[in-house]
PDB file of N, CA and C in Angstrom:
ATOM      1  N   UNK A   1     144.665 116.728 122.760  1.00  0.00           N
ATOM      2  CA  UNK A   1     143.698 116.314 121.776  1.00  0.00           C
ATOM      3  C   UNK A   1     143.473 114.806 121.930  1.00  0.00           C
ATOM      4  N   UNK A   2     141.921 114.429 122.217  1.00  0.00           N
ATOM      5  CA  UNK A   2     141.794 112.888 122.219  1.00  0.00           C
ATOM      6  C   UNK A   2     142.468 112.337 121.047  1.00  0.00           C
ATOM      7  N   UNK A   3     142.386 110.863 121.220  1.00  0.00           N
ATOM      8  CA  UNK A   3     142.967 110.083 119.735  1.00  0.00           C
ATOM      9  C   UNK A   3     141.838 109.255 119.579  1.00  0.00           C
ATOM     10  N   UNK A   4     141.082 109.078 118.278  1.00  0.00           N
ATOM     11  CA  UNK A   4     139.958 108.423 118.155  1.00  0.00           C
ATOM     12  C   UNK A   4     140.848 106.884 118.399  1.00  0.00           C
ATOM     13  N   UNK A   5     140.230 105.966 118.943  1.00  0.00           N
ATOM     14  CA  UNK A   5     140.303 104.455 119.052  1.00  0.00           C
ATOM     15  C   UNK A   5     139.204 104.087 118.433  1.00  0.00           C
ATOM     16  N   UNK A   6     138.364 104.473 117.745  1.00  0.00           N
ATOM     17  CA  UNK A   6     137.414 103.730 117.047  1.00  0.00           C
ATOM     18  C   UNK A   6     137.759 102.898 114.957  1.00  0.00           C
ATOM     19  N   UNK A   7     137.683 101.389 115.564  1.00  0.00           N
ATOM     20  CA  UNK A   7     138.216 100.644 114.099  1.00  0.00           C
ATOM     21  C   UNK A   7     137.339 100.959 113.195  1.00  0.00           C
ATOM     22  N   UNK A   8     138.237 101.349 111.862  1.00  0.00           N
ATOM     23  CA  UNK A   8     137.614 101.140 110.569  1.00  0.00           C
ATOM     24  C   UNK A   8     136.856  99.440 110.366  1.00  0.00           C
ATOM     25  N   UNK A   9     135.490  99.337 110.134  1.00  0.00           N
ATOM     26  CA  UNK A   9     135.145  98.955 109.338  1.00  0.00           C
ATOM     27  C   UNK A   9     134.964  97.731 108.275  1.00  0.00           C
ATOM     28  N   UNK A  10     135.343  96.973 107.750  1.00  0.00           N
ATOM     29  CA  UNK A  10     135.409  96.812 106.459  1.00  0.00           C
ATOM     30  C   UNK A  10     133.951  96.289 106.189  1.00  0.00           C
ATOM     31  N   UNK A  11     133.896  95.688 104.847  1.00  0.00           N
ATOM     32  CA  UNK A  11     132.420  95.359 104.184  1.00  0.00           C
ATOM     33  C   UNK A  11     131.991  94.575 104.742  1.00  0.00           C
ATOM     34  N   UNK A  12     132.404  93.549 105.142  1.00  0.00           N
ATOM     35  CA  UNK A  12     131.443  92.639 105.909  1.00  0.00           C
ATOM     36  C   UNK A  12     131.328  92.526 107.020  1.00  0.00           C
ATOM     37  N   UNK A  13     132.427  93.058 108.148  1.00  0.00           N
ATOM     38  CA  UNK A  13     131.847  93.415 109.439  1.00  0.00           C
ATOM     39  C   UNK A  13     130.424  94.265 109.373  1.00  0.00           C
ATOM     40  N   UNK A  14     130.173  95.433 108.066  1.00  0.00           N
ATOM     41  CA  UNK A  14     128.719  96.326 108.041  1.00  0.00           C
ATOM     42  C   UNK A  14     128.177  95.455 107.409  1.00  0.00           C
ATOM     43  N   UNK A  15     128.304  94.238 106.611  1.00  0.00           N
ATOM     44  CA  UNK A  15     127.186  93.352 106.379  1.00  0.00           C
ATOM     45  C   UNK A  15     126.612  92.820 107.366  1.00  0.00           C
ATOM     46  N   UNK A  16     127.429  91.883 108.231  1.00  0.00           N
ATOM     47  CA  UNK A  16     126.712  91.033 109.562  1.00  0.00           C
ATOM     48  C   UNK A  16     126.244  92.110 110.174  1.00  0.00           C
ATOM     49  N   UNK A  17     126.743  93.481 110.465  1.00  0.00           N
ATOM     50  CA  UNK A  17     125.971  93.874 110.953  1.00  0.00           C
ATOM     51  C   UNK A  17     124.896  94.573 110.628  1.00  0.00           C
ATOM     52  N   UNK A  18     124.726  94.929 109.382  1.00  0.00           N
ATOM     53  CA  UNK A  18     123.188  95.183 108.838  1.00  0.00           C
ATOM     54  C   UNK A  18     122.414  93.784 109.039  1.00  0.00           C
ATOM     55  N   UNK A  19     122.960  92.636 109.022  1.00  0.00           N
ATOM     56  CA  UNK A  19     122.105  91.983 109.081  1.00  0.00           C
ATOM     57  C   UNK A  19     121.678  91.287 110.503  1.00  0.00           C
ATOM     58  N   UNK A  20     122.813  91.710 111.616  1.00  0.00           N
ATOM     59  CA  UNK A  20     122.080  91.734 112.995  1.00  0.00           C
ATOM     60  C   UNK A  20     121.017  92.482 112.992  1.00  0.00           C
ATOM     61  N   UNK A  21     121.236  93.810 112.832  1.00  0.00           N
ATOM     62  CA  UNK A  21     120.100  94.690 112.914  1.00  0.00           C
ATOM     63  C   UNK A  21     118.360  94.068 112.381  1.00  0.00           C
ATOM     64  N   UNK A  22     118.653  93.832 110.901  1.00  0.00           N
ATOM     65  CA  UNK A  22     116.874  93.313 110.546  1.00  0.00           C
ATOM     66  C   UNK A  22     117.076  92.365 111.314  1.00  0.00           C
ATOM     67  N   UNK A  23     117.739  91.380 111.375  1.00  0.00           N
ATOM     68  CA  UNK A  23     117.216  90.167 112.620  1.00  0.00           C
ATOM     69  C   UNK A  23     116.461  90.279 113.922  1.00  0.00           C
ATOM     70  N   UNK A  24     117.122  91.451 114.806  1.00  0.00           N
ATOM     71  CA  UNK A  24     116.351  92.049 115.947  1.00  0.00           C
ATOM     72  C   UNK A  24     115.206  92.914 115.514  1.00  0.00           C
ATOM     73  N   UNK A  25     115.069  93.366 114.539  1.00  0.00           N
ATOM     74  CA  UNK A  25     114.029  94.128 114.323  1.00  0.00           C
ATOM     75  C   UNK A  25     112.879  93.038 114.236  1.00  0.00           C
ATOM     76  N   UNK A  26     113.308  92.079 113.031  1.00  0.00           N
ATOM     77  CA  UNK A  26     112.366  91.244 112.492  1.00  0.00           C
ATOM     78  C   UNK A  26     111.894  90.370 113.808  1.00  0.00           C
ATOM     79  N   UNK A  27     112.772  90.015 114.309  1.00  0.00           N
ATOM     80  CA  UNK A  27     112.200  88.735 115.636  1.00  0.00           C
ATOM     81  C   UNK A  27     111.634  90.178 116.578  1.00  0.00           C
ATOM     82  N   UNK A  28     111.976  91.195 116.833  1.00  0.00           N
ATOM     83  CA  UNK A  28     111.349  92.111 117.598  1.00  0.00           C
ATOM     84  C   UNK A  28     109.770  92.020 117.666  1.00  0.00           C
ATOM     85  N   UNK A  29     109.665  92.269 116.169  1.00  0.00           N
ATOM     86  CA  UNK A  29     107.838  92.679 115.939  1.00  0.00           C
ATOM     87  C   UNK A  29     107.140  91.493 115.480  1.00  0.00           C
ATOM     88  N   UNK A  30     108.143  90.467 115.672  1.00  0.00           N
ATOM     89  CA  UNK A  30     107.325  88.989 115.887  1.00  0.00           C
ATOM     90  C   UNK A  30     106.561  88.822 116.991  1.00  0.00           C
ATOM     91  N   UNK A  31     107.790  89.067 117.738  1.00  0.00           N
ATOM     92  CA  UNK A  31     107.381  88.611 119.021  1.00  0.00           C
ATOM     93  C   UNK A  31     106.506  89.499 119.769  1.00  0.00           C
ATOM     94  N   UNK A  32     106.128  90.637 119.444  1.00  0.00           N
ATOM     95  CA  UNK A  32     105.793  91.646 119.630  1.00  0.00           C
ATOM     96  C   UNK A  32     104.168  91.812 119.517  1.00  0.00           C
ATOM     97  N   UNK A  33     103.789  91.404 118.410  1.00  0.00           N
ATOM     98  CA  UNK A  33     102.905  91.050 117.904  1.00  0.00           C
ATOM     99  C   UNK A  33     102.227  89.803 117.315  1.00  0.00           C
ATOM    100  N   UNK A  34     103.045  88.419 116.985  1.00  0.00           N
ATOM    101  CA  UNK A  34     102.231  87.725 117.043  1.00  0.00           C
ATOM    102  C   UNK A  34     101.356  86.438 117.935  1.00  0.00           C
ATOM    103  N   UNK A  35     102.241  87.135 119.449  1.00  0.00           N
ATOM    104  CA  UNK A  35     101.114  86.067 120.547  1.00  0.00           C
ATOM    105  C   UNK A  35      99.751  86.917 120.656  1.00  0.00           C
ATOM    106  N   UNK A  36      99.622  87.541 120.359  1.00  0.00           N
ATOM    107  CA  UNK A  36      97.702  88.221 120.367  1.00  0.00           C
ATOM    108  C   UNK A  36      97.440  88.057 118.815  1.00  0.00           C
ATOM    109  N   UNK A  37      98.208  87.511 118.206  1.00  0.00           N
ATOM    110  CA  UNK A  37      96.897  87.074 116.731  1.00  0.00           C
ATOM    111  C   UNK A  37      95.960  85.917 116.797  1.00  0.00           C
ATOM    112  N   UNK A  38      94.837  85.407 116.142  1.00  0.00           N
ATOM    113  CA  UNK A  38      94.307  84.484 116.326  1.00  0.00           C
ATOM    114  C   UNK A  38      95.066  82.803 115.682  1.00  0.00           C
ATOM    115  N   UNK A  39      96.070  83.227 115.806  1.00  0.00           N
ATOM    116  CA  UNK A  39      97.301  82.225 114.832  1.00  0.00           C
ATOM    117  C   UNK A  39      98.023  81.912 116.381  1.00  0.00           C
ATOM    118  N   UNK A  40      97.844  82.088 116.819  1.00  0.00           N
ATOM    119  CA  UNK A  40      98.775  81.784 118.328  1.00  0.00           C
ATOM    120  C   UNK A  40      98.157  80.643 118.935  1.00  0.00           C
ATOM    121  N   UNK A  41      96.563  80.880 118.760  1.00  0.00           N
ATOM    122  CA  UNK A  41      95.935  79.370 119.318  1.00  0.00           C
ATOM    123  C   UNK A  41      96.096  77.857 118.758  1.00  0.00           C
ATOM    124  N   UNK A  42      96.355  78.527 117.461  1.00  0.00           N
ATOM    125  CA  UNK A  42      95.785  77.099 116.719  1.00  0.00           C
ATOM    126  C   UNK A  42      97.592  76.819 115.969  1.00  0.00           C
ATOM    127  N   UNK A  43      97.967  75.664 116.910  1.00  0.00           N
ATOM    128  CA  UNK A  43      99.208  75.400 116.794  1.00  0.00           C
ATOM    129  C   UNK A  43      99.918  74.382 117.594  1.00  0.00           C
ATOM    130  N   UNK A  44     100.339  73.293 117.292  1.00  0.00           N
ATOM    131  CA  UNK A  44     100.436  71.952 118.012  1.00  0.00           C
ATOM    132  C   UNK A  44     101.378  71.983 119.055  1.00  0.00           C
ATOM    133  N   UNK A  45     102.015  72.776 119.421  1.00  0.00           N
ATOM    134  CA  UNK A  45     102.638  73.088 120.998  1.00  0.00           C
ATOM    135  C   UNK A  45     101.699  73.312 121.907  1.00  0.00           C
ATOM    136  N   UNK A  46     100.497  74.194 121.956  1.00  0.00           N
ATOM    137  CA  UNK A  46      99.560  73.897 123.034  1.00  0.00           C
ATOM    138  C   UNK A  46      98.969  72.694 123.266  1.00  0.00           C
ATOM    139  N   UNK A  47      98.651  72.073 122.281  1.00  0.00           N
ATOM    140  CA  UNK A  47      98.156  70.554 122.264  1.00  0.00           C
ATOM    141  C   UNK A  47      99.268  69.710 123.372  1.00  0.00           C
ATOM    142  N   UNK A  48     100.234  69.837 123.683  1.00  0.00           N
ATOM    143  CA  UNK A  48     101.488  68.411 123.777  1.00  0.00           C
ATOM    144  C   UNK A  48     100.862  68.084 125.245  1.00  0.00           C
ATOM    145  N   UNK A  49     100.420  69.188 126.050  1.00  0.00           N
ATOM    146  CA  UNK A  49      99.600  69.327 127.484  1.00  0.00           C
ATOM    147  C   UNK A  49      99.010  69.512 128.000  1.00  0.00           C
ATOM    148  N   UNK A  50      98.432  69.481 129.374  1.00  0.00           N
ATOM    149  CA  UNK A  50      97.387  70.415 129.364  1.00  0.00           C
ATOM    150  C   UNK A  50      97.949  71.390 130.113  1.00  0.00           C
ATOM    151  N   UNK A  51      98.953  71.180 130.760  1.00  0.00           N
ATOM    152  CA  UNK A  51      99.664  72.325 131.580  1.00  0.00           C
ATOM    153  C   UNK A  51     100.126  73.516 130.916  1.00  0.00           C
ATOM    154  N   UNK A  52     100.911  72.842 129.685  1.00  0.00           N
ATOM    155  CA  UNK A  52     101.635  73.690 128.267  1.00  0.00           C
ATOM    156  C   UNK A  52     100.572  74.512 127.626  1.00  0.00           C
ATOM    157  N   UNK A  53      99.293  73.956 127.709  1.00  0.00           N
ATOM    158  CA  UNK A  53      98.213  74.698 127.050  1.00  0.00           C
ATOM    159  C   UNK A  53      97.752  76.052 128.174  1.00  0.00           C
ATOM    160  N   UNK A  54      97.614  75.198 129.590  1.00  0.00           N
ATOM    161  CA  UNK A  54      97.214  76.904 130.113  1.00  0.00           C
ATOM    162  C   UNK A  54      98.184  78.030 130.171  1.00  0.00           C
ATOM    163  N   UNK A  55      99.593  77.623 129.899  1.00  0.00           N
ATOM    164  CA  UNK A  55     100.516  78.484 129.993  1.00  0.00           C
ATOM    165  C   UNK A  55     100.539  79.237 128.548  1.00  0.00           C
ATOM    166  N   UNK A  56     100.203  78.411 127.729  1.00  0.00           N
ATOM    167  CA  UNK A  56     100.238  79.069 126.280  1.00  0.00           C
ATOM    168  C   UNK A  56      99.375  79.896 126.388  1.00  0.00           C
ATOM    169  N   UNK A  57      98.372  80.114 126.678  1.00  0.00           N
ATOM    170  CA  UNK A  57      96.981  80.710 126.700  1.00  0.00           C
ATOM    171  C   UNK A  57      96.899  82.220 127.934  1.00  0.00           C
ATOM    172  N   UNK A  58      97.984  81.638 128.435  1.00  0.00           N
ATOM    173  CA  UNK A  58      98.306  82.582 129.792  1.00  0.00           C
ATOM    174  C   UNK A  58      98.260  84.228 129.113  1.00  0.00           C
ATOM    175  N   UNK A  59      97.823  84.750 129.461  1.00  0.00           N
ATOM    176  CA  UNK A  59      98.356  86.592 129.012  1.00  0.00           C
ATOM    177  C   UNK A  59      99.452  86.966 129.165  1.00  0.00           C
ATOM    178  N   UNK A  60      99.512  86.381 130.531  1.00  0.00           N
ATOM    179  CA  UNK A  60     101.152  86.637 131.321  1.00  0.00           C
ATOM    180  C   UNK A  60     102.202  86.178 130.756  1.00  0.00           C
ATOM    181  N   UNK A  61     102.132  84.982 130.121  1.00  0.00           N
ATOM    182  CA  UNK A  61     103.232  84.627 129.289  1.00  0.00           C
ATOM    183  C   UNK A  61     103.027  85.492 128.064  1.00  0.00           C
ATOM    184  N   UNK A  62     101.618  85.699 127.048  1.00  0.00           N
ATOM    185  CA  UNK A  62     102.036  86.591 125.819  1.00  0.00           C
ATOM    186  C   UNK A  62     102.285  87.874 126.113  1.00  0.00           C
ATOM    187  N   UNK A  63     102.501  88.280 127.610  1.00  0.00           N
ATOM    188  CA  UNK A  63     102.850  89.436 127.726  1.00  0.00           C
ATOM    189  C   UNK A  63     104.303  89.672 128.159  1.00  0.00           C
ATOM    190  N   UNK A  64     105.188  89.050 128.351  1.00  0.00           N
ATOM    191  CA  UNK A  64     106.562  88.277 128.618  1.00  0.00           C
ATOM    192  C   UNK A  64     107.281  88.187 127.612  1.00  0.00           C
ATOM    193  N   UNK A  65     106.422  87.610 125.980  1.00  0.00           N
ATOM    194  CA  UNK A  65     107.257  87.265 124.998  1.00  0.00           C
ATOM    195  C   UNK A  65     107.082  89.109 124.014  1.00  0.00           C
ATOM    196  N   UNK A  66     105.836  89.103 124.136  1.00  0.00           N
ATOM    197  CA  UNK A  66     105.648  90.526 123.929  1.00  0.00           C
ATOM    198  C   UNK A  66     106.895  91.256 124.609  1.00  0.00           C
ATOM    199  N   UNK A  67     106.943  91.672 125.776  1.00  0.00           N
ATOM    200  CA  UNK A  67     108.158  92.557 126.194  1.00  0.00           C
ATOM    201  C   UNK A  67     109.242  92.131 125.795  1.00  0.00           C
ATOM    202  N   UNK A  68     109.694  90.823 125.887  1.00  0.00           N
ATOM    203  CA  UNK A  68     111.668  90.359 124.824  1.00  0.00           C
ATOM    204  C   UNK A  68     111.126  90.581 123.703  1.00  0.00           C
ATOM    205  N   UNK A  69     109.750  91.017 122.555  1.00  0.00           N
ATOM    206  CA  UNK A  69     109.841  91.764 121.209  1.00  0.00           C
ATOM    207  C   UNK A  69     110.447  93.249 121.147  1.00  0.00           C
ATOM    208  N   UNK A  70     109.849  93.823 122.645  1.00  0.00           N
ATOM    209  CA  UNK A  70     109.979  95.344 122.810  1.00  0.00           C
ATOM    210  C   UNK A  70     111.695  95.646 123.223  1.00  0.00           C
ATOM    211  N   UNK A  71     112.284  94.629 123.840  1.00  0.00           N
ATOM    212  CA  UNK A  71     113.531  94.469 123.694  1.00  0.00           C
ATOM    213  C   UNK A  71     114.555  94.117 122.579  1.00  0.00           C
ATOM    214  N   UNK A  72     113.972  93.260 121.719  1.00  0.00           N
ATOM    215  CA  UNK A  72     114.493  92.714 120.434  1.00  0.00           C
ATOM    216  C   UNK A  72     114.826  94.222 119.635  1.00  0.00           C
ATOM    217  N   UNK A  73     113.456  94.949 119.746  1.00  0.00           N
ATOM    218  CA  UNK A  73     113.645  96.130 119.199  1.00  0.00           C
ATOM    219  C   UNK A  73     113.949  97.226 119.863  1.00  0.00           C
ATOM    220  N   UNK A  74     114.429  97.638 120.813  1.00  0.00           N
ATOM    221  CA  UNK A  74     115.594  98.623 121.345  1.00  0.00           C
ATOM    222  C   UNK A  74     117.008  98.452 120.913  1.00  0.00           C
ATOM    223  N   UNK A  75     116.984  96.887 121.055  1.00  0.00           N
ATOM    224  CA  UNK A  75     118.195  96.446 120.456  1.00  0.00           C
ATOM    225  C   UNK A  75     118.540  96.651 119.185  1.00  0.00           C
ATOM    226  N   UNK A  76     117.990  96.190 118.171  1.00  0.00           N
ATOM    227  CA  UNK A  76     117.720  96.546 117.136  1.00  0.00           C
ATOM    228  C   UNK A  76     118.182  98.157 116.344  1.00  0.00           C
ATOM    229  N   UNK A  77     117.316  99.177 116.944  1.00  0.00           N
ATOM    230  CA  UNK A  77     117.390 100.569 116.978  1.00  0.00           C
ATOM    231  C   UNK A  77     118.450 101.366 117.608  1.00  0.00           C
ATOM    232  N   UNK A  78     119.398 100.767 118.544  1.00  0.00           N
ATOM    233  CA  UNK A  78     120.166 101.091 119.377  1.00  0.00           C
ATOM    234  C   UNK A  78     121.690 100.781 118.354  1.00  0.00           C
ATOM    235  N   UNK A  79     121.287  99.515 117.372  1.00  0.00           N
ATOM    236  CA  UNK A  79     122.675  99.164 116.576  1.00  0.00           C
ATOM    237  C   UNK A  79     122.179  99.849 115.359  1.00  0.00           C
ATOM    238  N   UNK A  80     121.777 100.471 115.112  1.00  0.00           N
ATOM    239  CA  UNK A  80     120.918 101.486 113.781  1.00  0.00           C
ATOM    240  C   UNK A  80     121.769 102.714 114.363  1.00  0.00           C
ATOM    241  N   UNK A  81     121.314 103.008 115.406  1.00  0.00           N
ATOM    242  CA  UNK A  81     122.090 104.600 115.818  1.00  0.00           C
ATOM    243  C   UNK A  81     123.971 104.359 116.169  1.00  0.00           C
ATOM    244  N   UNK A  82     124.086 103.248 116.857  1.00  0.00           N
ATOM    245  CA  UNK A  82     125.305 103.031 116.619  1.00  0.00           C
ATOM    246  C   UNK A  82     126.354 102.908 115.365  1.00  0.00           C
ATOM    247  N   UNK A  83     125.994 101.939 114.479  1.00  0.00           N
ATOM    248  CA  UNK A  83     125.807 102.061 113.299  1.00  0.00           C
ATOM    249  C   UNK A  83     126.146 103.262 112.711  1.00  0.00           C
ATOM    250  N   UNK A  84     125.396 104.110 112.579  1.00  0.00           N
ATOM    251  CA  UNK A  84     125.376 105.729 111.832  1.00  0.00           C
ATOM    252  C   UNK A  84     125.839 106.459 112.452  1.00  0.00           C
ATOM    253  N   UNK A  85     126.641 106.106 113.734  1.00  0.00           N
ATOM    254  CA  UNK A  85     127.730 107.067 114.955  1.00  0.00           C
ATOM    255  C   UNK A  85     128.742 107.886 113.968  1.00  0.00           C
ATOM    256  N   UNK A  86     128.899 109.052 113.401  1.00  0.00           N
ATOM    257  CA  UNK A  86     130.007 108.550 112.456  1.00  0.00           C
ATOM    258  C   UNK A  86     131.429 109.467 113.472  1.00  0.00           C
ATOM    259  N   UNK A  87     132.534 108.450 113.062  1.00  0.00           N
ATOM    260  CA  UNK A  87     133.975 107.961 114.075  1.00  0.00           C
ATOM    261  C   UNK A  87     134.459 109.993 114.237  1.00  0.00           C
ATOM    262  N   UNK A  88     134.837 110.110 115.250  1.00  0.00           N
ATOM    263  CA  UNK A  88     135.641 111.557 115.872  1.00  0.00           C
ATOM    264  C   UNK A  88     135.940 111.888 114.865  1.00  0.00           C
ATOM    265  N   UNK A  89     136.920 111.532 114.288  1.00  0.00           N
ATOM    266  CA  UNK A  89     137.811 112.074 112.851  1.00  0.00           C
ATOM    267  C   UNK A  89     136.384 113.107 112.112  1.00  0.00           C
ATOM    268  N   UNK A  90     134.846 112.280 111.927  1.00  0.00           N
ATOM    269  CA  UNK A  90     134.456 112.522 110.731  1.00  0.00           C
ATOM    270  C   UNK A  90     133.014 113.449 111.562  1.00  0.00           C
ATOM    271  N   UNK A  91     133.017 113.614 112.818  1.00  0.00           N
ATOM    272  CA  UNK A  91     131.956 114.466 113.454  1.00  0.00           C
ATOM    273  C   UNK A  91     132.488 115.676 113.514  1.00  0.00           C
ATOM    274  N   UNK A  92     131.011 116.789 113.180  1.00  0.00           N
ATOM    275  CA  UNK A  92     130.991 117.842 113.253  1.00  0.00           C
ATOM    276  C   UNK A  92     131.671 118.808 114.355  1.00  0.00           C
ATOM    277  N   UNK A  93     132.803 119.754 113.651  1.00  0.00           N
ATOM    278  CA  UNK A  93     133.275 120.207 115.073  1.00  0.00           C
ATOM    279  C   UNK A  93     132.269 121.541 115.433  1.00  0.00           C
ATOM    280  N   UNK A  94     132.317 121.632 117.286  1.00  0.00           N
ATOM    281  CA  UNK A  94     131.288 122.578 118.084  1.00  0.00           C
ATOM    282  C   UNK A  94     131.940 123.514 117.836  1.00  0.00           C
ATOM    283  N   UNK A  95     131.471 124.415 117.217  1.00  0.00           N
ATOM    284  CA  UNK A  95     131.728 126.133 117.427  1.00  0.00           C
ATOM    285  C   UNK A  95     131.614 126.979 118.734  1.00  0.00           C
ATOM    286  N   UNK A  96     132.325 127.142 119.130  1.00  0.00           N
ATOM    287  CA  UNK A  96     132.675 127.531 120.230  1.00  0.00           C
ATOM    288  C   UNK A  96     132.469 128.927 120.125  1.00  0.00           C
ATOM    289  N   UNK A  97     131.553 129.500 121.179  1.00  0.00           N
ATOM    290  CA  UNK A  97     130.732 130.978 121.233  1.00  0.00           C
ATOM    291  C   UNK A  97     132.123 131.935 121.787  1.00  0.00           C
ATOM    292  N   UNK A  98     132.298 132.925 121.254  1.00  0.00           N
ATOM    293  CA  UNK A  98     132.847 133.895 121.170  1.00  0.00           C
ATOM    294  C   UNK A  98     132.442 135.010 122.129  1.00  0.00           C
ATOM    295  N   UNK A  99     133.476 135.537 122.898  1.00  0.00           N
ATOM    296  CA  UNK A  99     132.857 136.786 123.941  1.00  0.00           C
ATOM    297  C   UNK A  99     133.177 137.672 123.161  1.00  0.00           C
ATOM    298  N   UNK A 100     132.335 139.076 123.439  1.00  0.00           N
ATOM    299  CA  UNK A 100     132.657 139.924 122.564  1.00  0.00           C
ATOM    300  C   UNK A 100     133.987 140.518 122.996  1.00  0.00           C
ATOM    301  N   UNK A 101     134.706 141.072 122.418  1.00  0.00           N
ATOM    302  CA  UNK A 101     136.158 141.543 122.898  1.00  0.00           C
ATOM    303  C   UNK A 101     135.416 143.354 122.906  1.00  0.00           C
ATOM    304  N   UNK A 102     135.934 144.050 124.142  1.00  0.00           N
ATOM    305  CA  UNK A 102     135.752 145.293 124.599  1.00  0.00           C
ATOM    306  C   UNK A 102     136.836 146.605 123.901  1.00  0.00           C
TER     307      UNK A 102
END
């Protein structure tokens, strides 16, 4: 019989980590979504250059910060399901199919 190695818990290890979780979520669908708003242009970091400005303006870059959103949130969703893993001790045991006896 395995031996679960998985630690209890306590309250605030599931606090920080509820609150990792909205963090990646939240910076997820930031980043995710707000380099294509019209709020992305008008903002004094493109101003500092003109180099900084074509890169700001680049697709390729809002499509870069876009994908580490789409990552932010795997991450995110991945410590949600981890999270709600619940430990050997407390998972459902498999019923094991029965041959018919002759």
């Amino acid at each position: 019989m395995p031996v679960d190695t998985t630690p209890i818990l306590s309250w605030h290890q599931k606090l920080w980590r509820v609150i990792f979780i909205v963090f990646c979520f939240e910076l997820g669908v930031f980043l995710l979504v707000f380099p294509w708003l019209d709020y992305w242009d008008n903002n004094s970091i493109a101003g500092l250059s003109p180099r900084l400005e074509d890169l700001w303006q680049s697709t390729y870059f809002r499509g870069a910060l876009s994908g580490l959103g789409v990552v932010n949130l795997l991450i995110s969703f991945g410590e949600v399901f981890r999270f709600r893993r619940p430990p050997a001790e407390r998972a459902p045991a498999v019923d094991r199919i029965k041959e018919p006896s002759l």
